[in-house]
Structure formats: C-alpha cells, structure tokens
N, C-alpha and C. Protein backbone atom coordinates (compact mmCIF):
# COMPACT_ATOMS: atom_id res chain seq x y z
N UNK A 1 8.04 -32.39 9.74
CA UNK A 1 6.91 -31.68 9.16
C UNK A 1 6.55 -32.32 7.83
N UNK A 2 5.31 -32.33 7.53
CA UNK A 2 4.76 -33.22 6.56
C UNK A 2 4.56 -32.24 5.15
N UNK A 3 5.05 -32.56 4.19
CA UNK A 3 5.31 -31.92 2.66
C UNK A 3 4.12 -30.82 2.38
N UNK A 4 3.06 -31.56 2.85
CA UNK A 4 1.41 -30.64 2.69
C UNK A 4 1.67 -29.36 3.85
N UNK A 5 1.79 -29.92 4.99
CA UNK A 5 2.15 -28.48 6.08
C UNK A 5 3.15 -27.37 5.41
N UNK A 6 4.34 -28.21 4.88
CA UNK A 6 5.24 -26.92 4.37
C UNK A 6 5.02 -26.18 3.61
N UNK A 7 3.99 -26.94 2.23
CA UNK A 7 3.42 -26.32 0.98
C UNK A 7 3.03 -25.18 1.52
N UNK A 8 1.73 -25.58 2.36
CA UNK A 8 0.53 -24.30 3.07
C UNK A 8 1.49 -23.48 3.85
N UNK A 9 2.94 -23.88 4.53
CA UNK A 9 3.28 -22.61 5.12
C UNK A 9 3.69 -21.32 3.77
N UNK A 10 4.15 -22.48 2.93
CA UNK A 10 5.17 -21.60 1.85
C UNK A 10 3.79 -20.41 0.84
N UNK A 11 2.95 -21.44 0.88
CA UNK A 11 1.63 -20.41 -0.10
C UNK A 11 0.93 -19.51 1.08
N UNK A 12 1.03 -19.39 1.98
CA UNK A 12 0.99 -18.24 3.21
C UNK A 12 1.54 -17.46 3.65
N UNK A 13 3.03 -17.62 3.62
CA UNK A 13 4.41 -16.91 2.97
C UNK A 13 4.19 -15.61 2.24
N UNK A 14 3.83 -16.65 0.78
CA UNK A 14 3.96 -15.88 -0.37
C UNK A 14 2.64 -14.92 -0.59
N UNK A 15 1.66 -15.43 0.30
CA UNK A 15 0.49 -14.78 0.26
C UNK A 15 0.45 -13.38 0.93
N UNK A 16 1.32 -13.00 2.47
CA UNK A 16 1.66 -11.99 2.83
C UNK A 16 2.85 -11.12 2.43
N UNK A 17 3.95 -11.92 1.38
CA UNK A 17 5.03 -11.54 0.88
C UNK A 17 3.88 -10.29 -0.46
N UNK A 18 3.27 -10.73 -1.02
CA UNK A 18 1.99 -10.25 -1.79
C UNK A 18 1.66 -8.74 -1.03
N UNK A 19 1.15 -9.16 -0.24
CA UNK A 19 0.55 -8.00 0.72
C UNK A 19 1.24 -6.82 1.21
N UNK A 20 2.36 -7.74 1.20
CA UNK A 20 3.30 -6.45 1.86
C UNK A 20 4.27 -5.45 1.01
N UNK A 21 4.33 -5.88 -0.61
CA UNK A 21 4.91 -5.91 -1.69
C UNK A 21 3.74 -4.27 -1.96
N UNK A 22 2.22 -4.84 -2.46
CA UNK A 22 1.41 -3.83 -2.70
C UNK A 22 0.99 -2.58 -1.55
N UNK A 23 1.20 -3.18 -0.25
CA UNK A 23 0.90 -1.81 0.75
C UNK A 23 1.85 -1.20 0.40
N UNK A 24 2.99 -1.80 0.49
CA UNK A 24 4.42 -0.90 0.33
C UNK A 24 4.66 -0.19 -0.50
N UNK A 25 4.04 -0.56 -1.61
CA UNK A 25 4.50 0.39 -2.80
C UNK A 25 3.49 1.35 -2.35
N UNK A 26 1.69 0.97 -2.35
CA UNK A 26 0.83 1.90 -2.06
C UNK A 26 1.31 3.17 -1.14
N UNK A 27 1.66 2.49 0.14
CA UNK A 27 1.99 3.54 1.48
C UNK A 27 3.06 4.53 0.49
N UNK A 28 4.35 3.71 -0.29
CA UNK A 28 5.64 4.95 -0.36
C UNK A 28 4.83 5.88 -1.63
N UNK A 29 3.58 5.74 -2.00
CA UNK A 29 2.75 6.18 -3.21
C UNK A 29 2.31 7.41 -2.38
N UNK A 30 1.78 6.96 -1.79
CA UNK A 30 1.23 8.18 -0.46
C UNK A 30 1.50 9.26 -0.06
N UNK A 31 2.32 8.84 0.30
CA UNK A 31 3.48 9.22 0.76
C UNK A 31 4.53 10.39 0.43
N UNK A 32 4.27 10.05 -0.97
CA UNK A 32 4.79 10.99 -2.20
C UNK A 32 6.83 10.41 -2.13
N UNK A 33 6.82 9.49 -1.91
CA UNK A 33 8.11 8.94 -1.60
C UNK A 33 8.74 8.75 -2.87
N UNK A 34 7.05 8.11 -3.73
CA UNK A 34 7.76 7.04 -4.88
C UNK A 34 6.35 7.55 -5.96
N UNK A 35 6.26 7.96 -7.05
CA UNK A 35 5.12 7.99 -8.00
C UNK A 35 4.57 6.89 -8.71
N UNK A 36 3.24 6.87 -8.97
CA UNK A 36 2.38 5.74 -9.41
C UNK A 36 3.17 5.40 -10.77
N UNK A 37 3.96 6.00 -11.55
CA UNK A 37 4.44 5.33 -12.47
C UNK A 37 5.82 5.01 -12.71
N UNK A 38 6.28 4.94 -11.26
CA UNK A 38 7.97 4.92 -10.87
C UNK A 38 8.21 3.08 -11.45
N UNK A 39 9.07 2.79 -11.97
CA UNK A 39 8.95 1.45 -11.55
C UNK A 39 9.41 0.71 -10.64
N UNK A 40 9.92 1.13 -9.34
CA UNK A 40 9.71 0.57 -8.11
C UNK A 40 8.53 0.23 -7.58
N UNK A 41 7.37 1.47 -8.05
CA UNK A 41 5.96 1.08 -7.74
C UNK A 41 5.02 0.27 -8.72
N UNK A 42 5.36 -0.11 -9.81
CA UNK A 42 4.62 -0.76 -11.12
C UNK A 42 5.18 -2.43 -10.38
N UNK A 43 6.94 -2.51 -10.50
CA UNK A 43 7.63 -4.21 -9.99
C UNK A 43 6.78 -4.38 -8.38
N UNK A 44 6.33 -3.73 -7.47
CA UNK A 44 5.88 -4.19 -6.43
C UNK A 44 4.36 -4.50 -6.32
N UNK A 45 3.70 -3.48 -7.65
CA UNK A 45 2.24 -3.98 -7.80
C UNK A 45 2.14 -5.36 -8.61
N UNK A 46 3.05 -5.44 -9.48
CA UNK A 46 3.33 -6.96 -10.51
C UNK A 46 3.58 -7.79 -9.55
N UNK A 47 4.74 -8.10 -8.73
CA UNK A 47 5.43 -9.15 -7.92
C UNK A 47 4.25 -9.57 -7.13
N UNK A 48 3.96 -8.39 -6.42
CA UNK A 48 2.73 -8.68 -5.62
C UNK A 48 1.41 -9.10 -6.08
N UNK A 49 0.85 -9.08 -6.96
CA UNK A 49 -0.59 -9.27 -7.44
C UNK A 49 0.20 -10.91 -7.65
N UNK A 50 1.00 -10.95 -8.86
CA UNK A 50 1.75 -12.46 -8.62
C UNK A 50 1.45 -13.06 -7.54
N UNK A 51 1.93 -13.22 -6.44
CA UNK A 51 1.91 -13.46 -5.32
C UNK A 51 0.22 -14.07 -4.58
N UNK A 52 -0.44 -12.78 -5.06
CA UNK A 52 -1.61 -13.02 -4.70
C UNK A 52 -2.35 -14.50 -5.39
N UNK A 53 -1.69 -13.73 -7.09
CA UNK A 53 -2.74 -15.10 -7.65
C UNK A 53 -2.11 -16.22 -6.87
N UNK A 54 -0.75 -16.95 -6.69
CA UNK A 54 -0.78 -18.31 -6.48
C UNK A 54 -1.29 -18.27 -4.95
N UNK A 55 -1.42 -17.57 -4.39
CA UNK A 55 -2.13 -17.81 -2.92
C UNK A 55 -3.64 -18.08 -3.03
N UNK A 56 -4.14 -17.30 -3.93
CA UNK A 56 -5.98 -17.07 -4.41
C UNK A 56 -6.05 -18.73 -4.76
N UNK A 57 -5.32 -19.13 -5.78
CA UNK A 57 -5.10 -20.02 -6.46
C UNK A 57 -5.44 -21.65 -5.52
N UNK A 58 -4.56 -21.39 -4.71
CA UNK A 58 -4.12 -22.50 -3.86
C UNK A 58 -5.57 -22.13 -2.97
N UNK A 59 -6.14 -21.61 -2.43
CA UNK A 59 -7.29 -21.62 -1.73
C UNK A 59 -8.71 -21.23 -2.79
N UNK A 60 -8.48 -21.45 -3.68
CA UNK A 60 -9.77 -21.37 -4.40
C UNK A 60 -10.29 -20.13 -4.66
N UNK A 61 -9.72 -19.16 -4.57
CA UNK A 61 -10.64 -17.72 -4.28
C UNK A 61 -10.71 -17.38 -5.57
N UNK A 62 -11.12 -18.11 -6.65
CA UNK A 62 -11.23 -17.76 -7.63
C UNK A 62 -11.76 -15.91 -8.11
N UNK A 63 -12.34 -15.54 -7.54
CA UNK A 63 -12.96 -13.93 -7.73
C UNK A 63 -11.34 -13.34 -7.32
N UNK A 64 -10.96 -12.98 -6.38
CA UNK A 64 -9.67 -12.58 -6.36
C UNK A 64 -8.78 -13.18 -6.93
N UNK A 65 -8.52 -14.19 -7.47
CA UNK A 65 -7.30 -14.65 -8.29
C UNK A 65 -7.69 -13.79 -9.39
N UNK A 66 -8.86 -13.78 -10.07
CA UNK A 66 -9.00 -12.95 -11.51
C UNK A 66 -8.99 -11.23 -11.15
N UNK A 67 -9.44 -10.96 -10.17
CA UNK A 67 -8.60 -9.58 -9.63
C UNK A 67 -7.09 -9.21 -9.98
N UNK A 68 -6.67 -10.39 -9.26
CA UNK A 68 -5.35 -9.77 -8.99
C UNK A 68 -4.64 -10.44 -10.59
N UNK A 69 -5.20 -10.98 -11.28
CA UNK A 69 -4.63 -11.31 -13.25
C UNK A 69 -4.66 -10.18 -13.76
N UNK A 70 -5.99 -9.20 -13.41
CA UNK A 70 -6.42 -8.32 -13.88
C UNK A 70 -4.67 -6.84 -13.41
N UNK A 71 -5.13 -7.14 -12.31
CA UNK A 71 -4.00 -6.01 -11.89
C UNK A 71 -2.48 -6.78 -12.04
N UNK A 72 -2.02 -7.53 -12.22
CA UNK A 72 -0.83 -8.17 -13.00
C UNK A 72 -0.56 -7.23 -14.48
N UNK A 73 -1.93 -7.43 -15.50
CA UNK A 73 -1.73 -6.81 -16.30
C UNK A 73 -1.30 -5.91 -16.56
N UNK A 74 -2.39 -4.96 -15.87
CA UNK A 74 -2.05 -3.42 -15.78
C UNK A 74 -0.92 -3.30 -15.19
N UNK A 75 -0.12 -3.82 -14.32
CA UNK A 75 1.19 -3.74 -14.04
C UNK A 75 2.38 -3.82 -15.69
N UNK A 76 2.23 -5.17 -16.09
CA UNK A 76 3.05 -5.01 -17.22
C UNK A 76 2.46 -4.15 -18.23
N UNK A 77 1.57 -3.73 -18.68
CA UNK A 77 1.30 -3.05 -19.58
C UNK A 77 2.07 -1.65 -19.05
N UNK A 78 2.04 -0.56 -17.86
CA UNK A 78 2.83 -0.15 -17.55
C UNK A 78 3.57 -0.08 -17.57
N UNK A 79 4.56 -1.03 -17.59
CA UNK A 79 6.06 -1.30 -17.68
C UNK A 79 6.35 -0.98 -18.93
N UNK A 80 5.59 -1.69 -19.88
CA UNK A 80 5.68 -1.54 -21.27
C UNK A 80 5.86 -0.14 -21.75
N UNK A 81 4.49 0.95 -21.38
CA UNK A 81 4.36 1.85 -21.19
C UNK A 81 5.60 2.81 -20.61
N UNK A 82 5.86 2.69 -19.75
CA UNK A 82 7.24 3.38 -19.16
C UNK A 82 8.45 3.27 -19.83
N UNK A 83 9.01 1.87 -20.14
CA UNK A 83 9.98 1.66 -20.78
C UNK A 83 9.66 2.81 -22.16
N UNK A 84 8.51 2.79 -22.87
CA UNK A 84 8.75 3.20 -24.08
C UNK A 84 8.58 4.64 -24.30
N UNK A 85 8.42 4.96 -23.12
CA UNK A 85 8.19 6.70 -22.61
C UNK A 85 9.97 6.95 -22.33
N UNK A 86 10.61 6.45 -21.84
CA UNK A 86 11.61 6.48 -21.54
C UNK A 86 12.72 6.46 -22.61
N UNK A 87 12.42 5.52 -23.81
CA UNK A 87 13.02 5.76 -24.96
C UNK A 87 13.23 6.66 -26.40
N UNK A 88 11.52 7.60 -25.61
CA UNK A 88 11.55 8.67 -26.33
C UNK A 88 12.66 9.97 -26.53
C-alpha cells in the first residue's frame, strides 16, 4: 500500500473517530446518561471537533474546519470553566 493511500485511510479514520466521539457524547447527553457540562461530555466534544478539524483540513472544507475551531474552543473554555467551578 502506497504512503498517500494509508495517509487518506488514517485522515478517514480519524474523521469518523470525530463523529463518533461527538454523537456519543450528544446521544449519552440525551439520554440524560451524562450532562452537558460533565467532562466526559466537554473531552468528547474537544477530542472530537479535533478530529474533525484535521479531517476538514486534509480535504479542504475550510467552512467546517472553522466550525469545528470554533467548537474546540467552547470545549476548552468549558473545561476551564468546570475545573474552576469545581475548586470553589
């Protein structure tokens, strides 16, 4: 298999590793499994939007790569947020 085939398998990978990171948290959100400010659900919206950008990235989708920067953020800012709720 040729270095370029493996790249594109690995950024297709990581592109549904993405996908399945944010339903998952979404669905156990739903669900009432897990709360929007749990951080099981903040690390799976971060990991995942991650995910997204280098996939967006690698195919050009520039409009969704700055989506998913956007929701990266708001992920760590959260975190930030939580942690310092937590130390109160």
């Amino acid at each position: 298999m040729q270095l370029d085939n493996m790249a594109e398998i690995l950024i297709e990978a990581v592109g549904w590793m993405g996908s399945l990171l944010i339903l998952g948290a979404y669905y156990l959100n739903m669900r009432h499994k897990i709360l929007a400010t749990s951080p099981l659900y903040i690390w799976g919206n971060l990991i995942g939007g991650m995910c997204f950008i280098i996939n967006t990235y690698y195919h050009h989708a520039f409009p969704s790569m700055a989506l998913n920067i956007v929701w990266v953020l708001i992920a760590i800012i959260s975190l930030f947020n939580a942690k310092s709720l937590r130390a109160k």
